[in-house]
Protein backbone atom coordinates (compact mmCIF):
# COMPACT_ATOMS: atom_id res chain seq x y z
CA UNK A 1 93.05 91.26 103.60
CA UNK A 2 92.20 88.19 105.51
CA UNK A 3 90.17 90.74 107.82
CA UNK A 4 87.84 91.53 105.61
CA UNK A 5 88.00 87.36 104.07
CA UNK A 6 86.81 86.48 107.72
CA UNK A 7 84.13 89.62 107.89
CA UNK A 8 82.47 88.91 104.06
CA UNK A 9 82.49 85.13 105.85
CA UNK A 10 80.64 85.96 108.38
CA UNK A 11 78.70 87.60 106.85
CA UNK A 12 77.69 85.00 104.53
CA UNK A 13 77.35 82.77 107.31
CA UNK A 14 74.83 84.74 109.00
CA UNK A 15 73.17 85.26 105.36
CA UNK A 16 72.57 81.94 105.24
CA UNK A 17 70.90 81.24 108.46
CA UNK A 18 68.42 83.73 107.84
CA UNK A 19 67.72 82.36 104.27
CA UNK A 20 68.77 84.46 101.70
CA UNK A 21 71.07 82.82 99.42
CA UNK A 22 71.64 84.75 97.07
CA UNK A 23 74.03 87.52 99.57
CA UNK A 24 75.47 84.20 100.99
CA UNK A 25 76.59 83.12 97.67
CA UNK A 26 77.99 86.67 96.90
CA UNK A 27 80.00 87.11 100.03
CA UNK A 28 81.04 83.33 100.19
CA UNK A 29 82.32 84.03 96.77
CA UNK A 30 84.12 87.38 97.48
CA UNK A 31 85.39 85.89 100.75
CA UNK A 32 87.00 82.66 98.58
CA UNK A 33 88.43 85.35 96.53
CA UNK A 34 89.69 87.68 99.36
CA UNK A 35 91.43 84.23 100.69
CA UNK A 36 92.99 83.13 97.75
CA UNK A 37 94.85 87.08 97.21
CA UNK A 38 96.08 86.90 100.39
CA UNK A 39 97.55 83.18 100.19
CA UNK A 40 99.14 84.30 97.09
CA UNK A 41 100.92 87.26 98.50
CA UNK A 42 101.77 85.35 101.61
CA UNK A 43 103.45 82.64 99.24
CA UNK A 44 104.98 85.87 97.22
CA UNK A 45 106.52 87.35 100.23
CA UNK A 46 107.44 84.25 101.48
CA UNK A 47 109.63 83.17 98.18
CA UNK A 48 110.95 87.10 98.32
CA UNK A 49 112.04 86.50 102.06
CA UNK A 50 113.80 82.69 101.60
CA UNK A 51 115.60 84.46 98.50
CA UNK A 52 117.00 87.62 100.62
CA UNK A 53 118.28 85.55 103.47
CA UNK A 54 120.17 83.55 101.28
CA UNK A 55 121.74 86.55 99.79
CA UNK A 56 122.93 87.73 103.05
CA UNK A 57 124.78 84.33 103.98
């Protein structure tokens, strides 16, 4: 997911040098979006993984 975060980004980035706003806007948006998912399944399987270790001991 933070593949295609990084390729929307880019995307937006070169969007916006060639002046059209509007798709940079769009893909900066989706790419936020894409970023934020991912951070909060990171922090999800992070919580799941501190939890199961502690079973174990």
């Amino acid at each position: 997911m933070l593949k295609w975060a990084l390729i929307f980004f880019v995307i937006s980035i070169i969007a916006g040098f060639f002046g059209f706003s509007g798709v940079s806007a769009a893909t900066a948006t989706i790419a936020r979006v894409l970023f934020g998912i991912a951070l909060v399944i990171f922090l999800i399987f992070l919580v799941l993984a501190l939890m199961a270790g502690q079973a174990v001991f």
